[in-house]
PDB file of N, CA and C in Angstrom:
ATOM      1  N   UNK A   1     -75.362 -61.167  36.358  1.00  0.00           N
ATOM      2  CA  UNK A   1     -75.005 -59.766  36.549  1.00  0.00           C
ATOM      3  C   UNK A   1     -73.498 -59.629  36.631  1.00  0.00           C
ATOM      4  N   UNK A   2     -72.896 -58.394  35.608  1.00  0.00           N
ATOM      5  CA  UNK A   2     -71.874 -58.348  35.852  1.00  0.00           C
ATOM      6  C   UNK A   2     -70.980 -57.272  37.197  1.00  0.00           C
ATOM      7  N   UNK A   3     -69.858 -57.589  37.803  1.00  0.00           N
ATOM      8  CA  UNK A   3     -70.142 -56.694  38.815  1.00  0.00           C
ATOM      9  C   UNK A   3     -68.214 -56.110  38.948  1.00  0.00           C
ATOM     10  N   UNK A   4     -68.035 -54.658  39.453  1.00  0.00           N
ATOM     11  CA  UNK A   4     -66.709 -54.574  39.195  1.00  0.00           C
ATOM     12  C   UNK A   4     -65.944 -55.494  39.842  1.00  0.00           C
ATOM     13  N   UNK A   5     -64.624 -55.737  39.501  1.00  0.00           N
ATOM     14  CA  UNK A   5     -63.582 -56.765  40.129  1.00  0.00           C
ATOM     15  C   UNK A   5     -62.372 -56.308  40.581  1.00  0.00           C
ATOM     16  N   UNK A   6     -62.179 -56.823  41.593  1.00  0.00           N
ATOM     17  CA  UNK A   6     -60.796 -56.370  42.179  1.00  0.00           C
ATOM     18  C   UNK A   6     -59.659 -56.789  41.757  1.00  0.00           C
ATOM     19  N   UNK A   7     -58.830 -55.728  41.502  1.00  0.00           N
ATOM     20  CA  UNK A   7     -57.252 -55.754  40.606  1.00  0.00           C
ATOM     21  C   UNK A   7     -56.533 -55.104  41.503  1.00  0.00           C
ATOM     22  N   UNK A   8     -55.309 -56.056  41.459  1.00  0.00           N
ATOM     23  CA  UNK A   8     -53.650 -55.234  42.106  1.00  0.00           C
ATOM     24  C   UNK A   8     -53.230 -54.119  41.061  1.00  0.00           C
ATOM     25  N   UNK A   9     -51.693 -53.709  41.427  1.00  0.00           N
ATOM     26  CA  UNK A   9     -51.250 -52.774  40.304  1.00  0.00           C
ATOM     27  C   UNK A   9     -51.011 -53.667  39.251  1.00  0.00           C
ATOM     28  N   UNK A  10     -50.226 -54.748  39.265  1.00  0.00           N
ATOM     29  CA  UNK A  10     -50.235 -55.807  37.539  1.00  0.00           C
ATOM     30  C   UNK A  10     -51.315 -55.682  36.924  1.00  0.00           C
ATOM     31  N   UNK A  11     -52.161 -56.523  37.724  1.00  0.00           N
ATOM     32  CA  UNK A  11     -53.313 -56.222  36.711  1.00  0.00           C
ATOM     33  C   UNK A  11     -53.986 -54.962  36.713  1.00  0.00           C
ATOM     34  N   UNK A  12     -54.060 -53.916  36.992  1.00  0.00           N
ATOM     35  CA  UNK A  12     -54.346 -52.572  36.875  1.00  0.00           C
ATOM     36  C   UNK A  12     -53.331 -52.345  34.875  1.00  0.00           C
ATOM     37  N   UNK A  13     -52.461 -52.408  35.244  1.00  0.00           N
ATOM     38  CA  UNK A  13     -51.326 -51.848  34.577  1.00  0.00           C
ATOM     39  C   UNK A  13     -51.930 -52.522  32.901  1.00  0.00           C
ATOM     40  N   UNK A  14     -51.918 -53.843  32.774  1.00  0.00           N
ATOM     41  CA  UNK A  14     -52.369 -54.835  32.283  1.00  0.00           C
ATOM     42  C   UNK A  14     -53.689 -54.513  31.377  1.00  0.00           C
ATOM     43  N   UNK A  15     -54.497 -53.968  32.186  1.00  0.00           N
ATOM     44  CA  UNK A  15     -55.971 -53.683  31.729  1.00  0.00           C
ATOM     45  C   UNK A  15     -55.902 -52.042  30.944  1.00  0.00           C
ATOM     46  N   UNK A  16     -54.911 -51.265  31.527  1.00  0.00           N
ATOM     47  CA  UNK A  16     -54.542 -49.863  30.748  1.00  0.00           C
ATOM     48  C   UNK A  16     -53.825 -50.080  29.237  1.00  0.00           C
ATOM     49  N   UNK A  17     -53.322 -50.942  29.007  1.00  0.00           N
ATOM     50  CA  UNK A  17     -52.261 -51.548  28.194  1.00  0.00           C
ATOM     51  C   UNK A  17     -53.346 -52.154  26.765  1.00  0.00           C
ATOM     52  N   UNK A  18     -54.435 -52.724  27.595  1.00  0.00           N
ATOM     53  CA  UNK A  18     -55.626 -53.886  26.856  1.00  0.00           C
ATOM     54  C   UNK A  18     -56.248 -52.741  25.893  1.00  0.00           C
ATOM     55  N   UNK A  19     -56.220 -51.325  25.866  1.00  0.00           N
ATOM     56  CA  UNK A  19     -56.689 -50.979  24.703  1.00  0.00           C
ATOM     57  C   UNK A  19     -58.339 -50.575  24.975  1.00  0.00           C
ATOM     58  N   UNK A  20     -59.561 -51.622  25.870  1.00  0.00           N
ATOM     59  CA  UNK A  20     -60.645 -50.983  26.239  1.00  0.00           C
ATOM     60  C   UNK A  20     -60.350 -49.940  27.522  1.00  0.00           C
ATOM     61  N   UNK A  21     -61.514 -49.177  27.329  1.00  0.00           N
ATOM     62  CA  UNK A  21     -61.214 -48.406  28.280  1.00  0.00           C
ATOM     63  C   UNK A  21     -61.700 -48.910  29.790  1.00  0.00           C
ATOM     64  N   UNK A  22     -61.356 -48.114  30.696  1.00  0.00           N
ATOM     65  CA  UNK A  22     -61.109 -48.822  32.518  1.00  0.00           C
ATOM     66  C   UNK A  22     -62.279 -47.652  33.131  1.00  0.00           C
ATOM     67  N   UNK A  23     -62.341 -48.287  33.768  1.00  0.00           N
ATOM     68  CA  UNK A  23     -63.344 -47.488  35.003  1.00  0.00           C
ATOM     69  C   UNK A  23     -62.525 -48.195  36.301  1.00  0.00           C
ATOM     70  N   UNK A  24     -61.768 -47.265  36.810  1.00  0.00           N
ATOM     71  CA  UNK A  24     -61.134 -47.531  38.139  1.00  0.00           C
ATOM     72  C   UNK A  24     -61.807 -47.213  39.425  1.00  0.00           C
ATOM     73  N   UNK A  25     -62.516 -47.695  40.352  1.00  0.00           N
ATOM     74  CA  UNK A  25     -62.501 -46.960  41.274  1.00  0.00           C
ATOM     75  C   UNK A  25     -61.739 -47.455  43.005  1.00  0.00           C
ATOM     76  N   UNK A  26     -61.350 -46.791  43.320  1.00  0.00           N
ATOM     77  CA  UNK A  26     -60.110 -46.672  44.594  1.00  0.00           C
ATOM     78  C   UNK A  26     -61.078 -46.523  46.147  1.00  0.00           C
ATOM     79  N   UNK A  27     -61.693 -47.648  46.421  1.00  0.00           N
ATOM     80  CA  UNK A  27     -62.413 -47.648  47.419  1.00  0.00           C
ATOM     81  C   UNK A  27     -61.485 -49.051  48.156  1.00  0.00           C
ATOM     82  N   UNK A  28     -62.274 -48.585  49.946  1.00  0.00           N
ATOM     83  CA  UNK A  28     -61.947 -49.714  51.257  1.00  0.00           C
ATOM     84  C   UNK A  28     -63.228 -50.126  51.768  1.00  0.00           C
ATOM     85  N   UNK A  29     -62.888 -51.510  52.444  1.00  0.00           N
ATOM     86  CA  UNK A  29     -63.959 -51.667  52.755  1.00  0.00           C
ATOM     87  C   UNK A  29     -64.795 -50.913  54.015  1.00  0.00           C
ATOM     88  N   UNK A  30     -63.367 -50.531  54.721  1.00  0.00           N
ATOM     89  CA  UNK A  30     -63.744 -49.936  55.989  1.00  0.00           C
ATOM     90  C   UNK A  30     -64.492 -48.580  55.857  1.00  0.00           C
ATOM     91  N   UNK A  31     -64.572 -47.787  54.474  1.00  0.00           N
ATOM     92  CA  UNK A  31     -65.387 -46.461  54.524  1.00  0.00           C
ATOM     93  C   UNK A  31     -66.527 -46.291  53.885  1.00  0.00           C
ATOM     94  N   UNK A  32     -67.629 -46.036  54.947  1.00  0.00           N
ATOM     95  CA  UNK A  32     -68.818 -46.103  54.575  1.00  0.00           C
ATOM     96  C   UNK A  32     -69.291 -45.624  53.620  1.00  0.00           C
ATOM     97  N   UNK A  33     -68.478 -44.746  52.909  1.00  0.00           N
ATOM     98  CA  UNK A  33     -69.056 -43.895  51.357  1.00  0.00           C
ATOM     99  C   UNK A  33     -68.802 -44.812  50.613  1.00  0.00           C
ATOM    100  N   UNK A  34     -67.559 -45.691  50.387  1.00  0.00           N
ATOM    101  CA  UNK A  34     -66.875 -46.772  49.651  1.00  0.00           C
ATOM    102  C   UNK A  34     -68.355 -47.771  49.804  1.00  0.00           C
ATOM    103  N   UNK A  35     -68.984 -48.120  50.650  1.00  0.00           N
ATOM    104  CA  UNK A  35     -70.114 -49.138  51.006  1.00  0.00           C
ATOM    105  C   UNK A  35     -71.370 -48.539  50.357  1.00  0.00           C
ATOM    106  N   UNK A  36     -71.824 -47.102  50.439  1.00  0.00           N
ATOM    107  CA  UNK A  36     -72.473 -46.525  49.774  1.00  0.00           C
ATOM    108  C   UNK A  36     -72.517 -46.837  48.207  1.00  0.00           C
ATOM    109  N   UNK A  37     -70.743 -46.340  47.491  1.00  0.00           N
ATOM    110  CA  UNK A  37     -70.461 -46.361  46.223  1.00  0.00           C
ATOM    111  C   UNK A  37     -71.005 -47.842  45.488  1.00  0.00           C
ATOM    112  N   UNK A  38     -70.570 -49.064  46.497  1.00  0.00           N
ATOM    113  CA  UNK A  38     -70.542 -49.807  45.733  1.00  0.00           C
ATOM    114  C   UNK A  38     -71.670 -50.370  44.919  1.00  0.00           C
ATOM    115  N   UNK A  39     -72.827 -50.731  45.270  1.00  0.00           N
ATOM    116  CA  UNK A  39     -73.602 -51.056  44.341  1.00  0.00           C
ATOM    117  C   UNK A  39     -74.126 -50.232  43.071  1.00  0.00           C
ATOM    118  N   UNK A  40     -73.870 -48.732  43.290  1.00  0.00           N
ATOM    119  CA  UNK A  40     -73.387 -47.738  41.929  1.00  0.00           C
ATOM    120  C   UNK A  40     -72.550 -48.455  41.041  1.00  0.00           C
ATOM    121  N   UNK A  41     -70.958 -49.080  41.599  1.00  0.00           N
ATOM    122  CA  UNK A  41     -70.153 -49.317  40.926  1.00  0.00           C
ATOM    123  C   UNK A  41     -70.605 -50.440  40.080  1.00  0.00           C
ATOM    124  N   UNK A  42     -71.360 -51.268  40.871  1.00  0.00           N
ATOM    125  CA  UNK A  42     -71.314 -52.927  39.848  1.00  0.00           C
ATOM    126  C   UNK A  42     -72.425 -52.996  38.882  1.00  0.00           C
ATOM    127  N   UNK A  43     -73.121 -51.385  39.067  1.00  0.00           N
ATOM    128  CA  UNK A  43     -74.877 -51.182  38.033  1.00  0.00           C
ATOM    129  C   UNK A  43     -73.905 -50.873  37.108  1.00  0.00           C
ATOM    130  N   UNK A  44     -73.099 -50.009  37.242  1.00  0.00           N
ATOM    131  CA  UNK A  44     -71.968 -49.471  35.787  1.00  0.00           C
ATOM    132  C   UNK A  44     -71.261 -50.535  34.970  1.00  0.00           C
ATOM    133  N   UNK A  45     -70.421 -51.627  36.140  1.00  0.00           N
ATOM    134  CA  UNK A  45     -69.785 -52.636  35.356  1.00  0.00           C
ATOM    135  C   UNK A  45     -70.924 -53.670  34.849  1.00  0.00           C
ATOM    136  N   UNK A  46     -72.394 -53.342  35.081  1.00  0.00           N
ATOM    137  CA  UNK A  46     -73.377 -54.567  34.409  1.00  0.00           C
ATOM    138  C   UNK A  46     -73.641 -53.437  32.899  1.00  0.00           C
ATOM    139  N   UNK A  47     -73.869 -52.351  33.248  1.00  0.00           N
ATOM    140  CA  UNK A  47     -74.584 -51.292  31.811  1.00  0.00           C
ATOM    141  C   UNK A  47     -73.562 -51.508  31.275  1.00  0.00           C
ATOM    142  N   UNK A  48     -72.018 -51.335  31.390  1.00  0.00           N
ATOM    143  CA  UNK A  48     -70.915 -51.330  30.207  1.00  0.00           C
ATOM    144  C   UNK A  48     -70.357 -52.179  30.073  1.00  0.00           C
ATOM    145  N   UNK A  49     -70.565 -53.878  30.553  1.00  0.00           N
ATOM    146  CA  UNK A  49     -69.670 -54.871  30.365  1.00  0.00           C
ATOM    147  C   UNK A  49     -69.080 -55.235  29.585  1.00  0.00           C
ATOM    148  N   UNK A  50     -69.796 -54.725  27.622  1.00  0.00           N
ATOM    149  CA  UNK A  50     -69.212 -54.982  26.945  1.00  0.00           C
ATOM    150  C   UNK A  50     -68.168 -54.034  26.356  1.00  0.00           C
ATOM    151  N   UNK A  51     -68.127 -52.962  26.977  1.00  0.00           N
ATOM    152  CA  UNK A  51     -67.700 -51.500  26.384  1.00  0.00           C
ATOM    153  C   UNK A  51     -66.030 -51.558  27.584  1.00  0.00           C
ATOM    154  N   UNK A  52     -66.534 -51.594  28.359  1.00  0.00           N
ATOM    155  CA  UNK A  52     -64.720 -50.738  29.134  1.00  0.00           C
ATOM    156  C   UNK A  52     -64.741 -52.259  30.677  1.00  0.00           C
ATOM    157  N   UNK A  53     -63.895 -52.284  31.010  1.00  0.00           N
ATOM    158  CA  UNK A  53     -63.554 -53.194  32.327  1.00  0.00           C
ATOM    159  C   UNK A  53     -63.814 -52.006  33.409  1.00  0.00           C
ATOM    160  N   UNK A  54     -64.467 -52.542  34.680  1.00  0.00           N
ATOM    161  CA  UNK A  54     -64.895 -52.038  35.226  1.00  0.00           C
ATOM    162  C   UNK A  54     -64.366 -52.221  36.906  1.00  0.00           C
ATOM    163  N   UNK A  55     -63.521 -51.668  37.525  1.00  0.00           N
ATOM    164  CA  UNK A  55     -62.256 -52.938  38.631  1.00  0.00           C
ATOM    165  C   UNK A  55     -62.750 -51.896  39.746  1.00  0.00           C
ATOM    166  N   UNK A  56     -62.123 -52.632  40.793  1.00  0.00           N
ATOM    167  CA  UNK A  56     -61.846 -51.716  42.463  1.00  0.00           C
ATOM    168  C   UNK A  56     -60.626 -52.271  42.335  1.00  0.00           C
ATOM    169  N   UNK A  57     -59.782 -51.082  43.097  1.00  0.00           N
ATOM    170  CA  UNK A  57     -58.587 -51.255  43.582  1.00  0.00           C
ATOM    171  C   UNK A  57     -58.833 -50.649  45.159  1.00  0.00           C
ATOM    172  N   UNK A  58     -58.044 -51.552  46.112  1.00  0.00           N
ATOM    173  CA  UNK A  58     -57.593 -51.064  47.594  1.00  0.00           C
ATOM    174  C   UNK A  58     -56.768 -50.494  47.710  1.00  0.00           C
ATOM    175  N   UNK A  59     -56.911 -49.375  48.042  1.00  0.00           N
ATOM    176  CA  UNK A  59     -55.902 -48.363  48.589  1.00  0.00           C
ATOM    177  C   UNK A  59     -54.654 -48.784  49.474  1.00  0.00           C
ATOM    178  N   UNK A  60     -55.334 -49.297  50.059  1.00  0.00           N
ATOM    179  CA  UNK A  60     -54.409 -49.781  51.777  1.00  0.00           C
ATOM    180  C   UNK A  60     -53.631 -50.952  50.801  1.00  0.00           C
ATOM    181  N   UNK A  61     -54.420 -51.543  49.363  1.00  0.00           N
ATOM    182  CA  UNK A  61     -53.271 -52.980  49.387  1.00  0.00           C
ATOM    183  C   UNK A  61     -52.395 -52.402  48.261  1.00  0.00           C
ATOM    184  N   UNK A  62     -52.838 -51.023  47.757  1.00  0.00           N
ATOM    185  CA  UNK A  62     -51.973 -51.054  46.444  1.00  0.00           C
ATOM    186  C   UNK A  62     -51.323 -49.614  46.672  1.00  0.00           C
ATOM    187  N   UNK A  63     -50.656 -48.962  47.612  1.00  0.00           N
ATOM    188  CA  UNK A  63     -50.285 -48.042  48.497  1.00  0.00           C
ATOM    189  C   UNK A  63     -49.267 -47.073  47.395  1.00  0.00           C
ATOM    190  N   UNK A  64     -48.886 -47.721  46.831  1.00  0.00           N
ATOM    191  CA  UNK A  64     -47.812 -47.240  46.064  1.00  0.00           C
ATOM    192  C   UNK A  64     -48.814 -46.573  44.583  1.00  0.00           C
ATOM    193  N   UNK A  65     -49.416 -47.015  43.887  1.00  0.00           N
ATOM    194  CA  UNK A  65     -50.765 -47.100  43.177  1.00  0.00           C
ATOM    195  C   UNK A  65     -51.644 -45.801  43.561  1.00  0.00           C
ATOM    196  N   UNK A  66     -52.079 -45.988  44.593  1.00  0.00           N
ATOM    197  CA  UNK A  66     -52.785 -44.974  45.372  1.00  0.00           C
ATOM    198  C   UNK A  66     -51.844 -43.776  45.312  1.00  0.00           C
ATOM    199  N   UNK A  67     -50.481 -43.890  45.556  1.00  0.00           N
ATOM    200  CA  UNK A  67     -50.264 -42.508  45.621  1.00  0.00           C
ATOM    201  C   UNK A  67     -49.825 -41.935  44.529  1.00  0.00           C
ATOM    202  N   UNK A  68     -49.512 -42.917  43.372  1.00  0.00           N
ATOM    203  CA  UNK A  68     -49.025 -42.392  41.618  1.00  0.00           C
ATOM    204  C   UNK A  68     -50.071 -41.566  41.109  1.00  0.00           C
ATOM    205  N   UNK A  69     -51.082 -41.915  41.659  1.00  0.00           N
ATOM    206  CA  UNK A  69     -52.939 -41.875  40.675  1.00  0.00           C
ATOM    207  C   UNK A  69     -53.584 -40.651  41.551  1.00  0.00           C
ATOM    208  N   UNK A  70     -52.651 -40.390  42.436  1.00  0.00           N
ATOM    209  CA  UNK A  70     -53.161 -39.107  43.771  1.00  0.00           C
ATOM    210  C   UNK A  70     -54.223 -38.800  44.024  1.00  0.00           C
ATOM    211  N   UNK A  71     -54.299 -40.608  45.338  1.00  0.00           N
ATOM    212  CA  UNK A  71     -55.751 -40.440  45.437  1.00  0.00           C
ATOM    213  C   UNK A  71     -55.908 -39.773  46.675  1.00  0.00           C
ATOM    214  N   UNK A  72     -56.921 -38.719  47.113  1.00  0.00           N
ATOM    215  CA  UNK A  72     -56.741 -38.250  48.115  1.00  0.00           C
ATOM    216  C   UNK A  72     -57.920 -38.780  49.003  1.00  0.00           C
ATOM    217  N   UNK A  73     -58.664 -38.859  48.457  1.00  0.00           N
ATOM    218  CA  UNK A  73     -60.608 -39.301  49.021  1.00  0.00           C
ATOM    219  C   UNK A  73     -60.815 -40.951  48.498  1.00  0.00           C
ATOM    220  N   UNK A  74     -61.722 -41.010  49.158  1.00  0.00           N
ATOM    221  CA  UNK A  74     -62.042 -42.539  49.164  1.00  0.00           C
ATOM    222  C   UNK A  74     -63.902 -41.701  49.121  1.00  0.00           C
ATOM    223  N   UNK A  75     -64.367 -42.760  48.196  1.00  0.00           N
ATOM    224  CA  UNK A  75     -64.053 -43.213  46.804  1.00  0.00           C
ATOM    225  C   UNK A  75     -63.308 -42.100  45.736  1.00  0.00           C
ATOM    226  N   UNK A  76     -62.611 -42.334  44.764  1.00  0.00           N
ATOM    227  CA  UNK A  76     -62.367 -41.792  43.813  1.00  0.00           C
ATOM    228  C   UNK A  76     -62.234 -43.058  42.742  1.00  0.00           C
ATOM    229  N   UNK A  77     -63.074 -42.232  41.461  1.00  0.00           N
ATOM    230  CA  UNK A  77     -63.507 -43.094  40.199  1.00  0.00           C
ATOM    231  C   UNK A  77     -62.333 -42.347  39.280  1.00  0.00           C
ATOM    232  N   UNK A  78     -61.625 -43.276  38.177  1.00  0.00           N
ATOM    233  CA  UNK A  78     -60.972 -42.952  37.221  1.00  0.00           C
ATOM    234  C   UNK A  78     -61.027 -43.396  36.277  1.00  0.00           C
ATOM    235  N   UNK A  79     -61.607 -42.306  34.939  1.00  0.00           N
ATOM    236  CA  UNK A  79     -61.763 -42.891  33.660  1.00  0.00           C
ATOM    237  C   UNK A  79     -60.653 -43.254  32.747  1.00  0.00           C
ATOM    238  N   UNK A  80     -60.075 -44.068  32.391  1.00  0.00           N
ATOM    239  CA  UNK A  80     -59.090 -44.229  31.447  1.00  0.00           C
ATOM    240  C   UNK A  80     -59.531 -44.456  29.790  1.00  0.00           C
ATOM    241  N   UNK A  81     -59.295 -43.973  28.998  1.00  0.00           N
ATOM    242  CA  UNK A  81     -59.527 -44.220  27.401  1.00  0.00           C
ATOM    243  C   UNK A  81     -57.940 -44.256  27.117  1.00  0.00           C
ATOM    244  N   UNK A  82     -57.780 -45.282  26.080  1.00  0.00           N
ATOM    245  CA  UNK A  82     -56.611 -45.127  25.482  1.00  0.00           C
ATOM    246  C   UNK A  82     -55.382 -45.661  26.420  1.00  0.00           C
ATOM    247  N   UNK A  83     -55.544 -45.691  28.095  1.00  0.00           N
ATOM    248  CA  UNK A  83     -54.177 -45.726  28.838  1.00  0.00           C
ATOM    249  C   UNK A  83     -54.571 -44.066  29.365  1.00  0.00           C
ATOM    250  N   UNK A  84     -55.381 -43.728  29.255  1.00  0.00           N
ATOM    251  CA  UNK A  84     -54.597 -42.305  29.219  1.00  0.00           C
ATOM    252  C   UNK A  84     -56.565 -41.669  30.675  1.00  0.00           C
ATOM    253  N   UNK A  85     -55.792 -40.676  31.652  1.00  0.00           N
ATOM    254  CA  UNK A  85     -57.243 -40.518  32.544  1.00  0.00           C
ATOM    255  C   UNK A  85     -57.728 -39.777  32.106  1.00  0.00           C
ATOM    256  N   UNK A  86     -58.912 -39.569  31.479  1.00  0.00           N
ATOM    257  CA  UNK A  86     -59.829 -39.079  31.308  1.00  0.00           C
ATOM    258  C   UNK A  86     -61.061 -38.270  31.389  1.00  0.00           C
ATOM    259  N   UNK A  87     -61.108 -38.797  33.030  1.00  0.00           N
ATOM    260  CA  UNK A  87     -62.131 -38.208  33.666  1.00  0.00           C
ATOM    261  C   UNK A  87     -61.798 -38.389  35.327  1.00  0.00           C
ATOM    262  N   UNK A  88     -62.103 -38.026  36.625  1.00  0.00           N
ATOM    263  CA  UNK A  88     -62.104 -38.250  37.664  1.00  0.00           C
ATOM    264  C   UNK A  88     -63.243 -37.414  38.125  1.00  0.00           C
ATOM    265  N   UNK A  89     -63.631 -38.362  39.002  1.00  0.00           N
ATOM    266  CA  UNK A  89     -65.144 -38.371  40.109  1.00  0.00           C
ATOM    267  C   UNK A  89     -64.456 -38.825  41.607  1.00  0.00           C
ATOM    268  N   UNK A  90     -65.074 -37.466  42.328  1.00  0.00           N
ATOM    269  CA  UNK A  90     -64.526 -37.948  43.349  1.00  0.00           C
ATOM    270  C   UNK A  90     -65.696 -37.840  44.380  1.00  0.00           C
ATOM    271  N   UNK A  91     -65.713 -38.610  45.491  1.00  0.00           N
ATOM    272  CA  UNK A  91     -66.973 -38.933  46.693  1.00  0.00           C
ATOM    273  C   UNK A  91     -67.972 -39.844  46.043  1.00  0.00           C
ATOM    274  N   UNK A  92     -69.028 -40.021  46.441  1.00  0.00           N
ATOM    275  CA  UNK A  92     -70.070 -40.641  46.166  1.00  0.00           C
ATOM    276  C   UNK A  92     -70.814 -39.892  45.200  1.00  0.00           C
ATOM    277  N   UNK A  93     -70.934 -40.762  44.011  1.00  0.00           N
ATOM    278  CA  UNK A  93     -71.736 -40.205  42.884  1.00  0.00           C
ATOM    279  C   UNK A  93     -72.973 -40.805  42.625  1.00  0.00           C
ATOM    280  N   UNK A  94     -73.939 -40.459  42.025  1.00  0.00           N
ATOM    281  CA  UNK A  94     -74.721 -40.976  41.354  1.00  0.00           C
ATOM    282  C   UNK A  94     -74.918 -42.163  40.133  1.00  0.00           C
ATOM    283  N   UNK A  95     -75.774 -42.681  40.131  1.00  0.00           N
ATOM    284  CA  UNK A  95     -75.174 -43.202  38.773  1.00  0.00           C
ATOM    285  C   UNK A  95     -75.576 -42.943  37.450  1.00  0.00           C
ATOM    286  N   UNK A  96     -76.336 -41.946  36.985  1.00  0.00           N
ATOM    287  CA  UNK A  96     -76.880 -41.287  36.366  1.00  0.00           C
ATOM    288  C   UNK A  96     -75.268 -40.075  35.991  1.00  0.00           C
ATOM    289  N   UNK A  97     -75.252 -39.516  36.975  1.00  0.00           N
ATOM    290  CA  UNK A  97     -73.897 -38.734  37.005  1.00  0.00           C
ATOM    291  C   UNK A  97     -72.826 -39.338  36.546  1.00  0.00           C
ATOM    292  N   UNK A  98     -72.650 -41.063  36.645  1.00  0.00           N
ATOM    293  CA  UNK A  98     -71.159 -41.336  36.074  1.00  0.00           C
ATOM    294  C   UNK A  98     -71.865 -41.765  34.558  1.00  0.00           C
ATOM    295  N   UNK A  99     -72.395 -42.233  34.364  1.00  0.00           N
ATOM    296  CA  UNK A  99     -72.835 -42.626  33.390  1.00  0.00           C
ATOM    297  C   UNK A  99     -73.059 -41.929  32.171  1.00  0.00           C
ATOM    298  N   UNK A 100     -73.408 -40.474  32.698  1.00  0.00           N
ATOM    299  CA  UNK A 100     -73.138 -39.021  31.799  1.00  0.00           C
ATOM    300  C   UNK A 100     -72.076 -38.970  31.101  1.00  0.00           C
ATOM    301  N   UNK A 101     -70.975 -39.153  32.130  1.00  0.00           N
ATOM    302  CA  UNK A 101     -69.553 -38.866  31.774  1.00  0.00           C
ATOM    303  C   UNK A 101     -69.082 -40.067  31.088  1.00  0.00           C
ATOM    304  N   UNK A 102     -69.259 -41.291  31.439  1.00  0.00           N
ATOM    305  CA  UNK A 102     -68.853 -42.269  30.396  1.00  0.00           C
ATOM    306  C   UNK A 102     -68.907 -41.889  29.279  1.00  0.00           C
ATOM    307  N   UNK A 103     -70.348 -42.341  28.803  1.00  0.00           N
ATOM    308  CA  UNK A 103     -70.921 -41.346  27.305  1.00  0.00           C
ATOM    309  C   UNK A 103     -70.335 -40.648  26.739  1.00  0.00           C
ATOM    310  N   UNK A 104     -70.055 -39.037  27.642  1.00  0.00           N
ATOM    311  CA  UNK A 104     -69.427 -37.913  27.017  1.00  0.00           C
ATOM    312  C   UNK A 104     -68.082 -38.669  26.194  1.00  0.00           C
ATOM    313  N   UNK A 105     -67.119 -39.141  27.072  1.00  0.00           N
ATOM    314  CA  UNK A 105     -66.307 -39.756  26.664  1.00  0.00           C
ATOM    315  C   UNK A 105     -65.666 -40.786  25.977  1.00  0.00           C
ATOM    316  N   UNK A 106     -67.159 -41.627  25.820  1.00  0.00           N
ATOM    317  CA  UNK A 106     -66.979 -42.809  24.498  1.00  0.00           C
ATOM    318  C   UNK A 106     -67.348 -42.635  23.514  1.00  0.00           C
ATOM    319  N   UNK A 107     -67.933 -41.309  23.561  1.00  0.00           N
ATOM    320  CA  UNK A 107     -68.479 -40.730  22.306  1.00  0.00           C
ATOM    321  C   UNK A 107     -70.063 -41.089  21.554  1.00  0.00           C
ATOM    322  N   UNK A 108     -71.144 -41.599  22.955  1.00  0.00           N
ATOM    323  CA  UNK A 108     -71.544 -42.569  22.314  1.00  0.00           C
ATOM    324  C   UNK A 108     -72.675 -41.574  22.922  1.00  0.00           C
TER     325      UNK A 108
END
């Protein structure tokens, strides 16, 4: 099973640059919606493993990151195509609900 992975800003930056598209999402461990989100998150990075990279970033470790990308809520999901955001989901979603929006946006 594939499951999302945790990236600093390099490799954040790195993976925008790579051309597939990103599924970011900006969760801690300390918030229980973030604990909620996660096994949503790693069903997404197993359905699209071959299609887009699928990461967590920490807020608290990538502070500077967090505030370029203006995250205000924990969780917040960010679609990137191209380098470029795409989409944003914010709180606890479904996964039916992100998975919509992938689609819409890969065209697929």
């Amino acid at each position: 099973m594939h499951e999302a992975y945790p990236v600093d800003t390099a490799a954040f930056r790195a993976l925008l640059e790579g051309g597939r598209p990103v599924l970011a999402c900006f969760v801690a461990d300390w918030a229980p919606p973030c604990r909620e989100m996660s096994p949503v998150l790693d069903l997404l990075a197993n359905s699209f493993y071959d299609t887009m990279e699928t990461v967590r970033i920490d807020p608290d470790a990538e502070p500077l990151l967090a505030a370029e990308m203006r995250i205000a809520s924990l969780p917040t999901l960010l679609l990137f195509i191209g380098g470029v955001e795409r989409e944003r989901m914010v709180g606890i979603r479904a996964y039916g609900d992100v998975e919509k929006k992938i689609l819409k946006h890969l065209g697929t």
